[in-house]
C-alpha atoms as a PDB file:
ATOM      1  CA  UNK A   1     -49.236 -17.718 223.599  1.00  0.00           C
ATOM      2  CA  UNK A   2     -51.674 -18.471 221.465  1.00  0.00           C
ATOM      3  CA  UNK A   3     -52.414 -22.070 221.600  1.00  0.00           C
ATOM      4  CA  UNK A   4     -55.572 -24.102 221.524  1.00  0.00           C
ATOM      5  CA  UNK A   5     -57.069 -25.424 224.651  1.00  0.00           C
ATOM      6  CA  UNK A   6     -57.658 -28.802 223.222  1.00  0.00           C
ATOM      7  CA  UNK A   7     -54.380 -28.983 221.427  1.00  0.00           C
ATOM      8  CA  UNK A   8     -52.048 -31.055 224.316  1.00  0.00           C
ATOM      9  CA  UNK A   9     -48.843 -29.243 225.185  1.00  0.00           C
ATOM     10  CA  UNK A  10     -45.865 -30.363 224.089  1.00  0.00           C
ATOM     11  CA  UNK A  11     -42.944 -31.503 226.441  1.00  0.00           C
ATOM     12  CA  UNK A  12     -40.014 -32.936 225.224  1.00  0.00           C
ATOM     13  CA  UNK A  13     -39.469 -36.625 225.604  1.00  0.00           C
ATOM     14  CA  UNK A  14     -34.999 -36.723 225.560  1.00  0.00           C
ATOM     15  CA  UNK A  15     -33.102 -37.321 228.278  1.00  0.00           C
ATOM     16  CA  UNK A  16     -31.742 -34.860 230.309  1.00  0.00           C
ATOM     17  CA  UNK A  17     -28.643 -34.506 232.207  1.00  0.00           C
ATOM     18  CA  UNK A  18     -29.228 -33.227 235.700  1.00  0.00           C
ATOM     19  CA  UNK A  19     -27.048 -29.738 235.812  1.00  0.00           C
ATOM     20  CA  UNK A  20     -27.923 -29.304 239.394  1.00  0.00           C
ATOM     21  CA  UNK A  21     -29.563 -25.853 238.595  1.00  0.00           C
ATOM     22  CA  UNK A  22     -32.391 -26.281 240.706  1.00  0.00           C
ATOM     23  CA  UNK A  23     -34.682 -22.577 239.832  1.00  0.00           C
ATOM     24  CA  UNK A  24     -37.486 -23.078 238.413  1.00  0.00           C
ATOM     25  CA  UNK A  25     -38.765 -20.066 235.645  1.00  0.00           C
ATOM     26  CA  UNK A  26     -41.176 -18.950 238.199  1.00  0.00           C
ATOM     27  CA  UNK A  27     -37.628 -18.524 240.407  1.00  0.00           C
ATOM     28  CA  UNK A  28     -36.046 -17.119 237.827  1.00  0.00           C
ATOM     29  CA  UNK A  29     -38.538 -14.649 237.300  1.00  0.00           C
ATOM     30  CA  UNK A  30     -38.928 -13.282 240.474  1.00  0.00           C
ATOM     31  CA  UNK A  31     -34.622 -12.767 240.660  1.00  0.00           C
ATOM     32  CA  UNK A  32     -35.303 -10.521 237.833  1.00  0.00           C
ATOM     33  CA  UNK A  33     -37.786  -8.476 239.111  1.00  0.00           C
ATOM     34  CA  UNK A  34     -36.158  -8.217 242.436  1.00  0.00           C
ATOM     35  CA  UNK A  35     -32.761  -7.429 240.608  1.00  0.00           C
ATOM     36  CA  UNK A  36     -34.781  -4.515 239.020  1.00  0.00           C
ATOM     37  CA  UNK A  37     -36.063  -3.230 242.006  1.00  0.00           C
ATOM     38  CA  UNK A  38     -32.991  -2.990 244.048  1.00  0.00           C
ATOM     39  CA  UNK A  39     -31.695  -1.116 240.833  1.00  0.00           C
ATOM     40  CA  UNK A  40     -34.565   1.352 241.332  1.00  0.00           C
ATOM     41  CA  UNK A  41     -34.414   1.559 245.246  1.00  0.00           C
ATOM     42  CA  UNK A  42     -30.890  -0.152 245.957  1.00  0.00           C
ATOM     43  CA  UNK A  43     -31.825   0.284 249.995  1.00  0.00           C
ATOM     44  CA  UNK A  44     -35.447  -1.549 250.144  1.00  0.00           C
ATOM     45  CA  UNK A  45     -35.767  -4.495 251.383  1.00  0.00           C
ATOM     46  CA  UNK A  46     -33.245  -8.113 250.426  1.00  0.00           C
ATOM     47  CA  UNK A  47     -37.028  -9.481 249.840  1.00  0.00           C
ATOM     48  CA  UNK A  48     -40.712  -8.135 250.063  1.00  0.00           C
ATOM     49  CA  UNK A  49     -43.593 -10.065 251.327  1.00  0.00           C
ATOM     50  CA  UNK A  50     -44.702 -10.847 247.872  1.00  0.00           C
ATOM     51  CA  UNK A  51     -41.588 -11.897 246.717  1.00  0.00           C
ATOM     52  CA  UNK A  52     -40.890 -13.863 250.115  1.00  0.00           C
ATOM     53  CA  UNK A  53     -44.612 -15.986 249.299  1.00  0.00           C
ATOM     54  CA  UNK A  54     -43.325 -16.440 245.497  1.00  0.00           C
ATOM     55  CA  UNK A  55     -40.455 -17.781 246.674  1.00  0.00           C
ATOM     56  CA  UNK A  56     -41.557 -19.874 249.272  1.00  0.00           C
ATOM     57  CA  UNK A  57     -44.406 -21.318 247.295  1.00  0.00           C
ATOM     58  CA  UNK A  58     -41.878 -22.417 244.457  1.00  0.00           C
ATOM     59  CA  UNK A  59     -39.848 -24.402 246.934  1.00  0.00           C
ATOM     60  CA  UNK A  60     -42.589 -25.861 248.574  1.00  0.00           C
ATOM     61  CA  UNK A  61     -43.898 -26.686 244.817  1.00  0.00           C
ATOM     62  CA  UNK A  62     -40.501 -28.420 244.044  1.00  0.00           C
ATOM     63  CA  UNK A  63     -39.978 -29.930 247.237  1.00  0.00           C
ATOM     64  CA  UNK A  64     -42.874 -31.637 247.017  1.00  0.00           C
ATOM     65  CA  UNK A  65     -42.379 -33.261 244.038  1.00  0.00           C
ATOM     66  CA  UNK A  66     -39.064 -35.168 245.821  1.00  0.00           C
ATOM     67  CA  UNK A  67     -41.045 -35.634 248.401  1.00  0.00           C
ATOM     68  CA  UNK A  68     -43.726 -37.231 246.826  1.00  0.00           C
ATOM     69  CA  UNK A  69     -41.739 -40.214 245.165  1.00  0.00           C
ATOM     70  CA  UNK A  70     -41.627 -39.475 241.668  1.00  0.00           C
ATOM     71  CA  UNK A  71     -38.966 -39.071 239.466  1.00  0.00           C
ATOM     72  CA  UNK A  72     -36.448 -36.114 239.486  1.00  0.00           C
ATOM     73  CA  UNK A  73     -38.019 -33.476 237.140  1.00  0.00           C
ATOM     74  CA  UNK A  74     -35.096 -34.041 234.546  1.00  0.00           C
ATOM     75  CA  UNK A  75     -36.083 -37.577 234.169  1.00  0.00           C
ATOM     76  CA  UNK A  76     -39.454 -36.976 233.171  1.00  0.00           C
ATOM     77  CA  UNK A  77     -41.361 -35.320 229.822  1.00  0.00           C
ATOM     78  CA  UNK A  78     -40.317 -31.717 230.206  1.00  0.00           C
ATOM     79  CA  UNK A  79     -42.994 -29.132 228.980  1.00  0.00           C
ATOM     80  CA  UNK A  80     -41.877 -26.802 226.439  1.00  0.00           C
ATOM     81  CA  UNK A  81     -41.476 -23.138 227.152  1.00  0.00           C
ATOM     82  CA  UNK A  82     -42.460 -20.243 225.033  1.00  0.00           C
ATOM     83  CA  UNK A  83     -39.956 -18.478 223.164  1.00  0.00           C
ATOM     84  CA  UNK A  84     -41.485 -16.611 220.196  1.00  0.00           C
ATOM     85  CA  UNK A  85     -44.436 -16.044 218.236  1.00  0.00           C
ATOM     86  CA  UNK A  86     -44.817 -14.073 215.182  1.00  0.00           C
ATOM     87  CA  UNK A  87     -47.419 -12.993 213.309  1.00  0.00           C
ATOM     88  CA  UNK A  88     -47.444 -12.973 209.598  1.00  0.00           C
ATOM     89  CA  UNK A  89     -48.987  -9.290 208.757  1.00  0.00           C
ATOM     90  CA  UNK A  90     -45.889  -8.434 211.611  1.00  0.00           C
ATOM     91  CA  UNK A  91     -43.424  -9.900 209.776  1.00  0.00           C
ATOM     92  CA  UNK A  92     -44.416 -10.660 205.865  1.00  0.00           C
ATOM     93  CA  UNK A  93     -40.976 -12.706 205.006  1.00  0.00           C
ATOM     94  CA  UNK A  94     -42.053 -15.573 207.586  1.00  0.00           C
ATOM     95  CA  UNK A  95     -43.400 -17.720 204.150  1.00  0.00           C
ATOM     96  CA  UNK A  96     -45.833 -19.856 206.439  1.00  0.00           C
ATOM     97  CA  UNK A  97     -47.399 -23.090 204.525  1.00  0.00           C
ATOM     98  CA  UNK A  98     -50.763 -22.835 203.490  1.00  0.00           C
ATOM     99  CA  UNK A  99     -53.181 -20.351 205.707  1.00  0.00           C
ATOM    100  CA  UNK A 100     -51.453 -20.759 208.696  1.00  0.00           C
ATOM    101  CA  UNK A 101     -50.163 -16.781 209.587  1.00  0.00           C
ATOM    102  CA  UNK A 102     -48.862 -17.599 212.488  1.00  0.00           C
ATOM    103  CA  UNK A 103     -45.468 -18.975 213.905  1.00  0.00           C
ATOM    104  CA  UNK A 104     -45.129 -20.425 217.159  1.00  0.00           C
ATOM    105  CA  UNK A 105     -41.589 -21.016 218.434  1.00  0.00           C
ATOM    106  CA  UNK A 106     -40.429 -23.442 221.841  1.00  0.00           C
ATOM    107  CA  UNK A 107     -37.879 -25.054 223.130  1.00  0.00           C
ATOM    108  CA  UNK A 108     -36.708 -27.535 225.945  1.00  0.00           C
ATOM    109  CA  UNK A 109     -34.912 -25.885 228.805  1.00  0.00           C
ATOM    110  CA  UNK A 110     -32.578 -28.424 229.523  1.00  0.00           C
ATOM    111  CA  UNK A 111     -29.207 -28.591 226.901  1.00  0.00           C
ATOM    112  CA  UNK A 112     -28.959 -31.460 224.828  1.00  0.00           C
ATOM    113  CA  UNK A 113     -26.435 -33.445 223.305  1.00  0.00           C
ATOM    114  CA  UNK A 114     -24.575 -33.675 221.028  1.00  0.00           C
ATOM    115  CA  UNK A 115     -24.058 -29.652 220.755  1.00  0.00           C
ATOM    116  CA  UNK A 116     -25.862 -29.008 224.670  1.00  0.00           C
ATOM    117  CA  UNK A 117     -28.250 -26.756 223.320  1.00  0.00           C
ATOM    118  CA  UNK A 118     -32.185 -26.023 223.949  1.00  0.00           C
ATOM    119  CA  UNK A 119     -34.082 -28.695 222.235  1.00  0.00           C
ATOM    120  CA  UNK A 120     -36.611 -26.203 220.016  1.00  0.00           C
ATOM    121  CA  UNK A 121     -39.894 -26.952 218.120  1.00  0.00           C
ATOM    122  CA  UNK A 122     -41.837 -25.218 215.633  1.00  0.00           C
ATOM    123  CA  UNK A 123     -45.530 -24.754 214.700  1.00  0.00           C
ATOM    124  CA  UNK A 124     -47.221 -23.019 212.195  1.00  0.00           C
ATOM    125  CA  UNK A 125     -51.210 -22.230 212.721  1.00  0.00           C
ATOM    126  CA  UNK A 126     -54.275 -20.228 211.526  1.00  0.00           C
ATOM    127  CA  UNK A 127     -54.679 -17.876 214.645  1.00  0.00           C
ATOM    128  CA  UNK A 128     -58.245 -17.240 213.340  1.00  0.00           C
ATOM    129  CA  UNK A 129     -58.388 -20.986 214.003  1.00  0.00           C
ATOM    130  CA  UNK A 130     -57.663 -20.791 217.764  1.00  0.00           C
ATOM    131  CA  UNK A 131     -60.908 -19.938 219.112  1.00  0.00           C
ATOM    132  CA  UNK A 132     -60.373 -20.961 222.945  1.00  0.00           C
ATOM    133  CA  UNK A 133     -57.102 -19.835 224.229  1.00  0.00           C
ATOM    134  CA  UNK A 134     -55.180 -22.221 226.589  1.00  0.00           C
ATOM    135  CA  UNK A 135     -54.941 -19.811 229.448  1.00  0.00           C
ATOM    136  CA  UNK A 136     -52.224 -21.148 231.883  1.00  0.00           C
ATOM    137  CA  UNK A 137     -49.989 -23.144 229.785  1.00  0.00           C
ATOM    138  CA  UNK A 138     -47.672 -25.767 231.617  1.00  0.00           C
ATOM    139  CA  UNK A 139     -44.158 -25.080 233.043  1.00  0.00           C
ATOM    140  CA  UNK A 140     -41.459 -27.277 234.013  1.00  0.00           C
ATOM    141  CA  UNK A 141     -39.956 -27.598 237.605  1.00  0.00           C
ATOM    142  CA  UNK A 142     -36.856 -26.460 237.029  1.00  0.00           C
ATOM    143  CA  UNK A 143     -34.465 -25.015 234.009  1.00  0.00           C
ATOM    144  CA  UNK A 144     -30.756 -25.673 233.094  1.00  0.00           C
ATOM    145  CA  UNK A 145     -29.875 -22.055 233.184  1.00  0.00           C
ATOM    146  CA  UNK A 146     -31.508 -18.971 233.396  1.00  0.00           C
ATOM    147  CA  UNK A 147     -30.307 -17.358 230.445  1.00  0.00           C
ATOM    148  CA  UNK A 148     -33.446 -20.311 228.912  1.00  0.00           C
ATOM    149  CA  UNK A 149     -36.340 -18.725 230.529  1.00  0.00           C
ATOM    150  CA  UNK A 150     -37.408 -15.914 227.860  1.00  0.00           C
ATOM    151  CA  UNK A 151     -38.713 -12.629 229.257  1.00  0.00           C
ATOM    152  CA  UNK A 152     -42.016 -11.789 227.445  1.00  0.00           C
ATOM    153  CA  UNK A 153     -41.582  -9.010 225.154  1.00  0.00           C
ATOM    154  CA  UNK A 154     -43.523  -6.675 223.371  1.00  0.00           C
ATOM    155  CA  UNK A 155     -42.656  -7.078 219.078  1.00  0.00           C
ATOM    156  CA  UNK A 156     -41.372  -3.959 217.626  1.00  0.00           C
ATOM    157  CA  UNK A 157     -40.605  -5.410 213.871  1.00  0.00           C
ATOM    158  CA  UNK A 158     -38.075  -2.942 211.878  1.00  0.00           C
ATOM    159  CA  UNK A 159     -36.946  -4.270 208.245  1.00  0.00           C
ATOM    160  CA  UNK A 160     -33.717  -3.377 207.833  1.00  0.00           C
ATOM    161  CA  UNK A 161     -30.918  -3.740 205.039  1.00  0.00           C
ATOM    162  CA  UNK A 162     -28.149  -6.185 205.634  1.00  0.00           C
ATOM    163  CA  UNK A 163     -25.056  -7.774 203.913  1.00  0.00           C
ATOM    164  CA  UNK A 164     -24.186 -11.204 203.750  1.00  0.00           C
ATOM    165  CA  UNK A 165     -20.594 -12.157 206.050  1.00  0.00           C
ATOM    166  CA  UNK A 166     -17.652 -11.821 204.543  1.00  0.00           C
ATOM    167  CA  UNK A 167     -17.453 -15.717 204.909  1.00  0.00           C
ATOM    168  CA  UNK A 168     -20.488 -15.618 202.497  1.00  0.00           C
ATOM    169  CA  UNK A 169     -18.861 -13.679 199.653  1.00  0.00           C
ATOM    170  CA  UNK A 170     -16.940 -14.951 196.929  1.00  0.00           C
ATOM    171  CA  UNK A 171     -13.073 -14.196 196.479  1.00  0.00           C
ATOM    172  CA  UNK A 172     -13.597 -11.214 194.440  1.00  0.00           C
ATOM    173  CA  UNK A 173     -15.825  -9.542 196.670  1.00  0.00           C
ATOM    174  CA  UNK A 174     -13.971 -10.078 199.518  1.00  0.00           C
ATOM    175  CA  UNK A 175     -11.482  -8.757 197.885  1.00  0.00           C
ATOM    176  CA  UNK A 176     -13.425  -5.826 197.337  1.00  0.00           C
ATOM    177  CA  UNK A 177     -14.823  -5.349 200.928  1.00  0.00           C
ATOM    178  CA  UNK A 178     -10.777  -5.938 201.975  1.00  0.00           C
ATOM    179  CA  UNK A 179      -9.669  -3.037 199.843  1.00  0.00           C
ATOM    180  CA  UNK A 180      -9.294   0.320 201.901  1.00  0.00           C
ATOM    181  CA  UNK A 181      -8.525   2.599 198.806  1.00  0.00           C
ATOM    182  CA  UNK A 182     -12.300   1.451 197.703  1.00  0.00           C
ATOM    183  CA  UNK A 183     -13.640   2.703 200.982  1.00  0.00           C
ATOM    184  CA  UNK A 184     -12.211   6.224 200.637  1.00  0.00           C
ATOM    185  CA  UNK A 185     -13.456   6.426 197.169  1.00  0.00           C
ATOM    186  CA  UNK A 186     -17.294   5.486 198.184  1.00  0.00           C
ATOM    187  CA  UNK A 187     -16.566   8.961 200.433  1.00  0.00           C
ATOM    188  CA  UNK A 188     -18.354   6.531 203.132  1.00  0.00           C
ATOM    189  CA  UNK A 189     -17.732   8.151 207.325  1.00  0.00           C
ATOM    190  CA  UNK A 190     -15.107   5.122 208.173  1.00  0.00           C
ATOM    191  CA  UNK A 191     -12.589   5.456 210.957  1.00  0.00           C
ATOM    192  CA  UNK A 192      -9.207   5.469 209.992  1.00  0.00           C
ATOM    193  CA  UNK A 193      -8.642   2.556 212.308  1.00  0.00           C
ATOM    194  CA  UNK A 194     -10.143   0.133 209.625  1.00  0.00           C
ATOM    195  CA  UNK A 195      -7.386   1.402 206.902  1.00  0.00           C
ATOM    196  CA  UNK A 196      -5.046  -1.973 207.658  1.00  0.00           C
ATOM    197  CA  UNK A 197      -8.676  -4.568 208.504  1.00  0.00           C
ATOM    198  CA  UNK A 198     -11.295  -2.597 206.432  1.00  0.00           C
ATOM    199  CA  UNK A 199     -13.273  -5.820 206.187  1.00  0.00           C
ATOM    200  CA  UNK A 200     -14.066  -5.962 210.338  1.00  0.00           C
ATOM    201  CA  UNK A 201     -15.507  -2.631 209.189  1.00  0.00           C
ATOM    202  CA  UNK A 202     -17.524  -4.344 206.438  1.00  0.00           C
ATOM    203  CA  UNK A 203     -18.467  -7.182 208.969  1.00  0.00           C
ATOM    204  CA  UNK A 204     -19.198  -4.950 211.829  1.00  0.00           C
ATOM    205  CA  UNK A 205     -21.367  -2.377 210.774  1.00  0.00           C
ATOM    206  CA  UNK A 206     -23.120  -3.714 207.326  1.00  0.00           C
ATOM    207  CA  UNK A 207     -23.216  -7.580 207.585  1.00  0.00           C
ATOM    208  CA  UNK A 208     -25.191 -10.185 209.336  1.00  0.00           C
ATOM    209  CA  UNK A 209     -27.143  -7.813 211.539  1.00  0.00           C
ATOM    210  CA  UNK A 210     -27.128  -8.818 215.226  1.00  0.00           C
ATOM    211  CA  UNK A 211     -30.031  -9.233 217.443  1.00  0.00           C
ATOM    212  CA  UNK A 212     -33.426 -11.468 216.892  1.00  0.00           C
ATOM    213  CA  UNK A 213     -34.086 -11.344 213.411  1.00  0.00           C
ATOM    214  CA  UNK A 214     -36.450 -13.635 211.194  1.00  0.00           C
ATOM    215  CA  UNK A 215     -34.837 -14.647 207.863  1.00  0.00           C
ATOM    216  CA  UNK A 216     -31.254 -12.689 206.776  1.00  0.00           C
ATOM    217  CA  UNK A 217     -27.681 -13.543 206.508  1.00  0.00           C
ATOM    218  CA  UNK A 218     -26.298 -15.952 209.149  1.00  0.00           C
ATOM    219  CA  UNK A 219     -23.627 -14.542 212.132  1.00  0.00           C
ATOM    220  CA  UNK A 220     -20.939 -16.934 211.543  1.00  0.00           C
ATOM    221  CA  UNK A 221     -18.299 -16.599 213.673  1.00  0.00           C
ATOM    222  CA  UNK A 222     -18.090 -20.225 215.807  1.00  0.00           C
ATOM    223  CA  UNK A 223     -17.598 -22.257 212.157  1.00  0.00           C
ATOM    224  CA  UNK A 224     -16.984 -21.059 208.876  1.00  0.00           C
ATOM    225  CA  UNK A 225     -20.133 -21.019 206.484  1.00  0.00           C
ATOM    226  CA  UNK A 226     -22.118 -24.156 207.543  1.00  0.00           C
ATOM    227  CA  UNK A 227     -24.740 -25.204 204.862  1.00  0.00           C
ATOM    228  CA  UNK A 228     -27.993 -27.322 206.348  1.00  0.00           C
ATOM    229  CA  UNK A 229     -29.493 -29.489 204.131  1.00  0.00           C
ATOM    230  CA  UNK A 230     -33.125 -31.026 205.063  1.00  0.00           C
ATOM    231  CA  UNK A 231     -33.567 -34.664 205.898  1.00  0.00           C
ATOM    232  CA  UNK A 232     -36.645 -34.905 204.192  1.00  0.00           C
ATOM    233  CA  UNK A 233     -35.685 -33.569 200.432  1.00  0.00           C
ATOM    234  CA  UNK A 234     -32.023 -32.637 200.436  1.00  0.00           C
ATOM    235  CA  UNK A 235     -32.557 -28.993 199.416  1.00  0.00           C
ATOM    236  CA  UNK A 236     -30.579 -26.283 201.127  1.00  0.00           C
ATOM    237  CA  UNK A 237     -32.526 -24.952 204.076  1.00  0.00           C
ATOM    238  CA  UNK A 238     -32.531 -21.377 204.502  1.00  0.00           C
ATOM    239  CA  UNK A 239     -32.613 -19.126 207.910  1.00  0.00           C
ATOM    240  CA  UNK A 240     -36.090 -18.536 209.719  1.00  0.00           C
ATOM    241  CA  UNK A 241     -34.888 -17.402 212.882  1.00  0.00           C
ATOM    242  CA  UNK A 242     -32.484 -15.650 214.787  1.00  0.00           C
ATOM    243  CA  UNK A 243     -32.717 -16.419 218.322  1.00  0.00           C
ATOM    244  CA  UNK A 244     -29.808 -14.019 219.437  1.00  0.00           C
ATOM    245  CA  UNK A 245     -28.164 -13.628 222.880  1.00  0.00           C
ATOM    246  CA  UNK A 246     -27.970  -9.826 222.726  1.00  0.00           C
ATOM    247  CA  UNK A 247     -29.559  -7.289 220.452  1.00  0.00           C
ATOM    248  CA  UNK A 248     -26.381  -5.359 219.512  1.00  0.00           C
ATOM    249  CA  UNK A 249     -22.894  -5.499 220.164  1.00  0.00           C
ATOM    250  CA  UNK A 250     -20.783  -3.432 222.460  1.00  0.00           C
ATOM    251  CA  UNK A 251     -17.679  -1.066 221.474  1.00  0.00           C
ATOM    252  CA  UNK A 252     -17.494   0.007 218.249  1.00  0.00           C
ATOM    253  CA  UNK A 253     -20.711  -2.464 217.077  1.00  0.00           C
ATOM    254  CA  UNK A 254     -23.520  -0.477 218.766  1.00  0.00           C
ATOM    255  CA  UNK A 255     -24.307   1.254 215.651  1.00  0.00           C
ATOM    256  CA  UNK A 256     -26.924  -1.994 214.849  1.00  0.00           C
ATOM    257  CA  UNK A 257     -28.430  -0.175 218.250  1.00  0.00           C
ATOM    258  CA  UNK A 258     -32.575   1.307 216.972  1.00  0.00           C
ATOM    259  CA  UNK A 259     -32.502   5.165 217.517  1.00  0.00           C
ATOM    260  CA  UNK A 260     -34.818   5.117 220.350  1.00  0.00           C
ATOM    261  CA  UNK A 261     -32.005   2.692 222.692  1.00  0.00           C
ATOM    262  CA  UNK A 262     -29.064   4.720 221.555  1.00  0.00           C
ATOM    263  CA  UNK A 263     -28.800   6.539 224.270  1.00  0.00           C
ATOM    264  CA  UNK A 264     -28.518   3.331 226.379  1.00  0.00           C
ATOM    265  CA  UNK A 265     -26.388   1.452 224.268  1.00  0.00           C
ATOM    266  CA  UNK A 266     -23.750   4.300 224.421  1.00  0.00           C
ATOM    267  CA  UNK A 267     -24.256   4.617 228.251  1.00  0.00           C
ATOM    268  CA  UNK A 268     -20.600   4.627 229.869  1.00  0.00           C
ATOM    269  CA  UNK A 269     -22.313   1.318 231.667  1.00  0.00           C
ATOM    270  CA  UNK A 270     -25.444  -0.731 233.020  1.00  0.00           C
ATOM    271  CA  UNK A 271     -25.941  -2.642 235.916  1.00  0.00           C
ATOM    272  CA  UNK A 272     -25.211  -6.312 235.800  1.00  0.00           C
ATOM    273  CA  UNK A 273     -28.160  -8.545 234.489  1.00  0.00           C
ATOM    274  CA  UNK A 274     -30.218  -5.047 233.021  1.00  0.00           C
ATOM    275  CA  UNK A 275     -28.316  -4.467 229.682  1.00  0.00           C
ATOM    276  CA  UNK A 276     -30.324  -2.898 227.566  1.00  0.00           C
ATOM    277  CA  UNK A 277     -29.110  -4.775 224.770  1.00  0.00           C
ATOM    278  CA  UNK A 278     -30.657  -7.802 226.252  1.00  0.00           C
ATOM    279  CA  UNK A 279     -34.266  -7.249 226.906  1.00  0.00           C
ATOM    280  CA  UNK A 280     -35.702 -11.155 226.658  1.00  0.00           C
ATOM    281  CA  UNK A 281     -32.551 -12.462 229.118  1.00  0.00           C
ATOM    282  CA  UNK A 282     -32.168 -15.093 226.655  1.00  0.00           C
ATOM    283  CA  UNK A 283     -28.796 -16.697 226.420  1.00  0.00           C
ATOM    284  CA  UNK A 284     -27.780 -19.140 224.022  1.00  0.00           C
ATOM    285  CA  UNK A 285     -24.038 -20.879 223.703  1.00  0.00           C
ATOM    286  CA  UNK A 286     -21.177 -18.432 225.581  1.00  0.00           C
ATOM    287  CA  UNK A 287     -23.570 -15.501 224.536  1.00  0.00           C
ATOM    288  CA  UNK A 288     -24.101 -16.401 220.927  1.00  0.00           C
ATOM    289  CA  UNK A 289     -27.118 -16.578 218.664  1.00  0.00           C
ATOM    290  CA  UNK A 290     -29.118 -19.884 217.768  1.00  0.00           C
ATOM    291  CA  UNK A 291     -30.004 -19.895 214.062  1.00  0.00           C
ATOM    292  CA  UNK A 292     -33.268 -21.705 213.173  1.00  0.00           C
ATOM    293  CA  UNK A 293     -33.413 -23.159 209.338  1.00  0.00           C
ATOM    294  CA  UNK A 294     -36.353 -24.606 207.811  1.00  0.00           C
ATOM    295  CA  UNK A 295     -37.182 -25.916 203.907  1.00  0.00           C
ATOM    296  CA  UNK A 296     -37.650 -23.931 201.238  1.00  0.00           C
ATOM    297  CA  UNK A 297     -39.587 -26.582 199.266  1.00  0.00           C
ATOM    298  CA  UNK A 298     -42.057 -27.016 202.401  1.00  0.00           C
ATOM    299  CA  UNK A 299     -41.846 -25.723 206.022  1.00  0.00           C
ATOM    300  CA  UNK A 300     -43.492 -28.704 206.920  1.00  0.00           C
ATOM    301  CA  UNK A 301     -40.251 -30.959 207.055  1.00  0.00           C
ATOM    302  CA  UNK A 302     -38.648 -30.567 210.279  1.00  0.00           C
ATOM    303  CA  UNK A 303     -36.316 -27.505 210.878  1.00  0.00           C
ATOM    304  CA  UNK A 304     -32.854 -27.693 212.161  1.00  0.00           C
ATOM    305  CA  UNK A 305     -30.741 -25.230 214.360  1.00  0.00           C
ATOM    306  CA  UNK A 306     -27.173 -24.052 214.856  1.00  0.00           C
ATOM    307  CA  UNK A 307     -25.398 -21.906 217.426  1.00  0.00           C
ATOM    308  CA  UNK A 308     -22.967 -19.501 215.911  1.00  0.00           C
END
């Protein structure tokens, strides 16, 4: 990540309720890559000396941190980890403040109450700014869950074309979306299965794209339609990020799949923890998506989340 090496880290400062997950994301790490070799060569080795001193080392790490006397690691300031950063020639719709062109996003692996979710945090910068790179950025000694250690991924940004929910729509155009004859006279491909629920074909296939997204229409599905409004100014924030469990949907849903994974996504199956629909191992809720909203009137006032 690209953050200045006299800027101090930031940790989050909340309490913490002690899960009893006790991996840290080096740990959690390593299970991945040893879960991806034993898909590649199912009969090597349970562990291999490298993986055998990485996991050794960790344990020695957190052990001695009991050891030494000081607090549990929940109890303490927890540094943040890494979970996105976008660049604004990547993705031109980020609406930055001033000449900052970058957008940093972390978050607190620990869940927090009230709605026992990652505690996130957001910075905007110059990155011509940053002229000497933090190089080994902090890590906490242990997460809440796995599914909050992000795998680093490489950006492929796509713009695509989506549809607000059918939540989002007024009366008469859900109305329209809910009327079958209307379907068959667009002469659009739809599976006769939709003719008595043609709006899950509406909802599945045109709306509310899945999958990490910056800006578009929000995946409700846990509430109805649940307007934010900021603390600072009262004006109705609007979506900045997507932070999404998977990157499509299975059955029916893959269609949201990119060309270049449809071959996987329409694979009769995967093996457990390598779905290609999942490539950063992020998960959020019971495998939903965490929405980030920020201010329209200025970016600056603090942002505010919601799992859906």
């Amino acid at each position: 990540m690209l953050w200045p090496v006299d800027e101090p880290w930031p940790h989050c400062e909340s309490e913490h309720p002690d899960s009893g997950f006790r991996q840290s994301p080096a740990d959690v790490r390593l299970s991945r890559r040893r879960l991806a070799r034993l898909h590649r060569d199912p009969h090597g080795p349970s562990f291999t000396p490298e993986e055998e001193e990485i996991r050794d080392q960790d344990a020695a790490r957190l052990a001695e941190r009991f050891d030494s006397g000081s607090p549990p690691p929940d109890e303490c300031p927890v540094p943040l980890l890494p979970v996105a950063q976008l660049y604004l020639r990547d993705v031109p719709l980020l609406r930055p403040p001033g000449e900052a062109d970058l957008l940093q996003v972390l978050w607190c692996p620990y869940d927090h109450e009230p709605d026992w979710k990652p505690a996130t945090a957001v910075f905007w910068r110059s990155a011509a700014s940053v002229v000497d790179v933090l190089a080994t950025p902090p890590e906490p000694y242990e997460v809440n869950y796995s599914g909050y250690v992000p795998e680093p991924c490489l950006l492929a940004p796509e713009a695509i074309t989506e549809y607000p929910n059918s939540l989002d729509l007024s009366p008469e155009l859900r109305k329209v979306v809910g009327d079958w004859s209307r379907w068959q006279a667009a002469g659009v491909d739809v599976d006769g299965s939709y003719a008595d629920y043609p709006a899950e074909f509406y909802d599945g296939n045109l709306a509310d794209a899945p999958g990490w997204k910056a800006g578009g229409w929000p995946p409700w599905g846990r509430t109805d339609p649940y307007r934010r409004y900021c603390a600072d100014c009262e004006a109705q924030m609007v979506p900045l990020l997507t932070i999404a469990s998977f990157e499509w949907d299975g059955g029916e849903l893959r269609g949201w799949a990119p060309y270049e994974d449809r071959d996987a996504a329409y694979a009769a199956s995967h093996r457990a923890g390598l779905s290609p629909a999942q490539p950063t191992k992020v998960e959020v809720g019971s495998t939903d998506n965490m929405q980030l909203y920020v201010c329209p009137t200025s970016p600056e006032h603090p942002h505010t989340d919601l799992i859906q």
